[in-house]
Protein backbone atom coordinates (compact mmCIF):
# COMPACT_ATOMS: atom_id res chain seq x y z
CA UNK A 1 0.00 0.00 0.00
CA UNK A 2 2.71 2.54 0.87
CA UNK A 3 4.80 1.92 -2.79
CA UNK A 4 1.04 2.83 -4.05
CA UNK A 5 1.05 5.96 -2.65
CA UNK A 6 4.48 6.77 -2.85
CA UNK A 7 3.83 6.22 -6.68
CA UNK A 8 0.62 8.35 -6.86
CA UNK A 9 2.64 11.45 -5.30
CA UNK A 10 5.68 10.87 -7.80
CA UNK A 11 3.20 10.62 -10.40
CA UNK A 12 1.47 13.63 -9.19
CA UNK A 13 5.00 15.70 -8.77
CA UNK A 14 5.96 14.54 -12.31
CA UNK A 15 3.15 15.22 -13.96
CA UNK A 16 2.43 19.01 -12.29
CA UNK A 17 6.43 19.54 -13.19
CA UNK A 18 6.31 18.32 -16.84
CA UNK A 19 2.76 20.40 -17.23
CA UNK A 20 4.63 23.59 -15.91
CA UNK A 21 7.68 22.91 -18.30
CA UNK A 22 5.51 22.66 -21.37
CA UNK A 23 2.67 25.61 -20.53
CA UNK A 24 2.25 27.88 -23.22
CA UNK A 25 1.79 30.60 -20.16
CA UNK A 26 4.19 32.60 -18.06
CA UNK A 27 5.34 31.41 -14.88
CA UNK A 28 3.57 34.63 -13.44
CA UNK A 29 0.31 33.79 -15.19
CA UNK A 30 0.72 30.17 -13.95
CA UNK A 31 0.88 30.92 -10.33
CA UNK A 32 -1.61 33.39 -10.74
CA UNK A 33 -3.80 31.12 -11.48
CA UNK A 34 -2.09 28.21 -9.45
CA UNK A 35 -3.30 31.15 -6.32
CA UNK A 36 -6.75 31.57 -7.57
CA UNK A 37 -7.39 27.68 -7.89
CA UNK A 38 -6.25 27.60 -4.59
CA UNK A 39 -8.22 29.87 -2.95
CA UNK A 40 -11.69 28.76 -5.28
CA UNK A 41 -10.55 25.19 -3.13
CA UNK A 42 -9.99 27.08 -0.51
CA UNK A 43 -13.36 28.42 0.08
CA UNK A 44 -15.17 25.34 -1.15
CA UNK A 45 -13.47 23.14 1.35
CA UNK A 46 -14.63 25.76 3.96
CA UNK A 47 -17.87 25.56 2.79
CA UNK A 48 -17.69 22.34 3.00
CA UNK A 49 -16.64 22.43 6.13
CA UNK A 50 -19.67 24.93 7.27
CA UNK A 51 -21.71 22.71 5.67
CA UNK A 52 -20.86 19.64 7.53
CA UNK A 53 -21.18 21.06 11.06
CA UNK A 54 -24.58 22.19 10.33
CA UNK A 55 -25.72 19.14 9.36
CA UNK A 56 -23.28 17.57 12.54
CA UNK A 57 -25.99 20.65 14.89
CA UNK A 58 -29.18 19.61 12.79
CA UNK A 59 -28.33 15.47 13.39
CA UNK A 60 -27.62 16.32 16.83
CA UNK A 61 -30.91 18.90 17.64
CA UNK A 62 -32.94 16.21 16.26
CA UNK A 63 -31.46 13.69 18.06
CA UNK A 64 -31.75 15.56 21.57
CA UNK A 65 -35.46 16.47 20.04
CA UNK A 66 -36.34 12.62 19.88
CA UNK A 67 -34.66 11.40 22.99
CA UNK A 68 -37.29 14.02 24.71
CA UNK A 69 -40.18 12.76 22.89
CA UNK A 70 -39.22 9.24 23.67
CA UNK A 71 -39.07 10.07 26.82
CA UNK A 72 -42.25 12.22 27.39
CA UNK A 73 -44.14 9.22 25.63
CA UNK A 74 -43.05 6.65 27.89
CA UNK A 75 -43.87 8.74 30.94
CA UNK A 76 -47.16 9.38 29.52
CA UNK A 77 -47.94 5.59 28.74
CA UNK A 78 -46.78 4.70 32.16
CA UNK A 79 -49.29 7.34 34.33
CA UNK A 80 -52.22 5.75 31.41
CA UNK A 81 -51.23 2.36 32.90
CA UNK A 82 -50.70 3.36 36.35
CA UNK A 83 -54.67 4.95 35.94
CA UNK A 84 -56.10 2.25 33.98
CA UNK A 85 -54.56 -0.23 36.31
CA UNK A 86 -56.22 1.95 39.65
CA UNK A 87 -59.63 2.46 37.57
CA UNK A 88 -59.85 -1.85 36.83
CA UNK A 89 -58.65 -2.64 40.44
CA UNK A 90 -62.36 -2.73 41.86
CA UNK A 91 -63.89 -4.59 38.93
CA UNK A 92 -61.42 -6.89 39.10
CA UNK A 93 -61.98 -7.01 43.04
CA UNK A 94 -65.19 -7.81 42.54
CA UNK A 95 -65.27 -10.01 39.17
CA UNK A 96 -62.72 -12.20 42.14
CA UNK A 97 -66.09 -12.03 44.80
CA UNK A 98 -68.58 -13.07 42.15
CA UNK A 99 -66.46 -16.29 41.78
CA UNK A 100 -65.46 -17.06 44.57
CA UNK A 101 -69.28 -17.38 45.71
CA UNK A 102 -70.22 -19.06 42.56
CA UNK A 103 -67.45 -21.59 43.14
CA UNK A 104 -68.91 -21.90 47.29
CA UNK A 105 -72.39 -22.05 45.50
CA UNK A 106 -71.49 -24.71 42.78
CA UNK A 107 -69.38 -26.50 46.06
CA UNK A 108 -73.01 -26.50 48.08
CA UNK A 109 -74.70 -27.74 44.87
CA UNK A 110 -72.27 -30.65 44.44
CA UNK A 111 -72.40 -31.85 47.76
CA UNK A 112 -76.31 -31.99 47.71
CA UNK A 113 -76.65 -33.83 44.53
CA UNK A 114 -74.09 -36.43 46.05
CA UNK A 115 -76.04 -36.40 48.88
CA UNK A 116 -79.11 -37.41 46.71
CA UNK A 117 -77.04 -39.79 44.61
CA UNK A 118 -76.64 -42.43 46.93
CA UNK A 119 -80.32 -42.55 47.98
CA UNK A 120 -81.23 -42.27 44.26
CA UNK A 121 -78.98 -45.18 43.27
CA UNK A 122 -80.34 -47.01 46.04
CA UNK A 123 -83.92 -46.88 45.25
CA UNK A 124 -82.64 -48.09 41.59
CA UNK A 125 -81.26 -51.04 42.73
CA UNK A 126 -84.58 -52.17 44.85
């Protein structure tokens, strides 16, 4: 990798000196405009540069921006739990009563109709 780029900046040297060598322009005219293609760069890379730190603010606005909303939304889904879960309690509460005294009821109902059984199977087998 490093002959690679050692050949790309020979290359690069080379080429820039033989182009210089065989310009029909001045050597004043060709750093003239060797400075202004330096500064047009220049001021593109610092645009650039602008550029990329307000998108690195915007990423980083929206980012701070969601983490709030995230966390708004799961406080707000917790208190709707917390109030359904205190507004179902009593149903619930007594849903739990209505069985249990079905299930003592169906427990009373059992034991009479095996109390009957025996005297009914009894009777059958007279």
């Amino acid at each position: 990798m490093r002959s690679f780029m050692e050949g790309i900046v020979f290359g690069t040297v080379v080429g820039g000196l033989l182009g210089l060598l065989n310009t029909p322009r001045s050597g004043k005219e060709n750093r003239e405009k060797a400075k202004a293609y330096l500064e047009d760069n220049t001021l593109a890379v610092e645009d650039l540069n602008v550029s990329v730190q307000g998108l690195r603010n915007a990423i980083q606005s929206l980012t701070n921006e969601g983490l709030a909303s995230v966390t708004t939304v799961t406080e707000d889904v917790a208190k709707s739990v917390e109030k359904f879960t205190q507004q179902v309690q009593p149903r619930i509460n007594r849903i739990n009563d209505k069985i249990a005294v079905l299930t003592e009821d169906m427990e009373q109902v059992a034991a009479s109709l095996e109390s009957q059984m025996p005297a009914a199977t009894d009777a059958a087998n007279q």
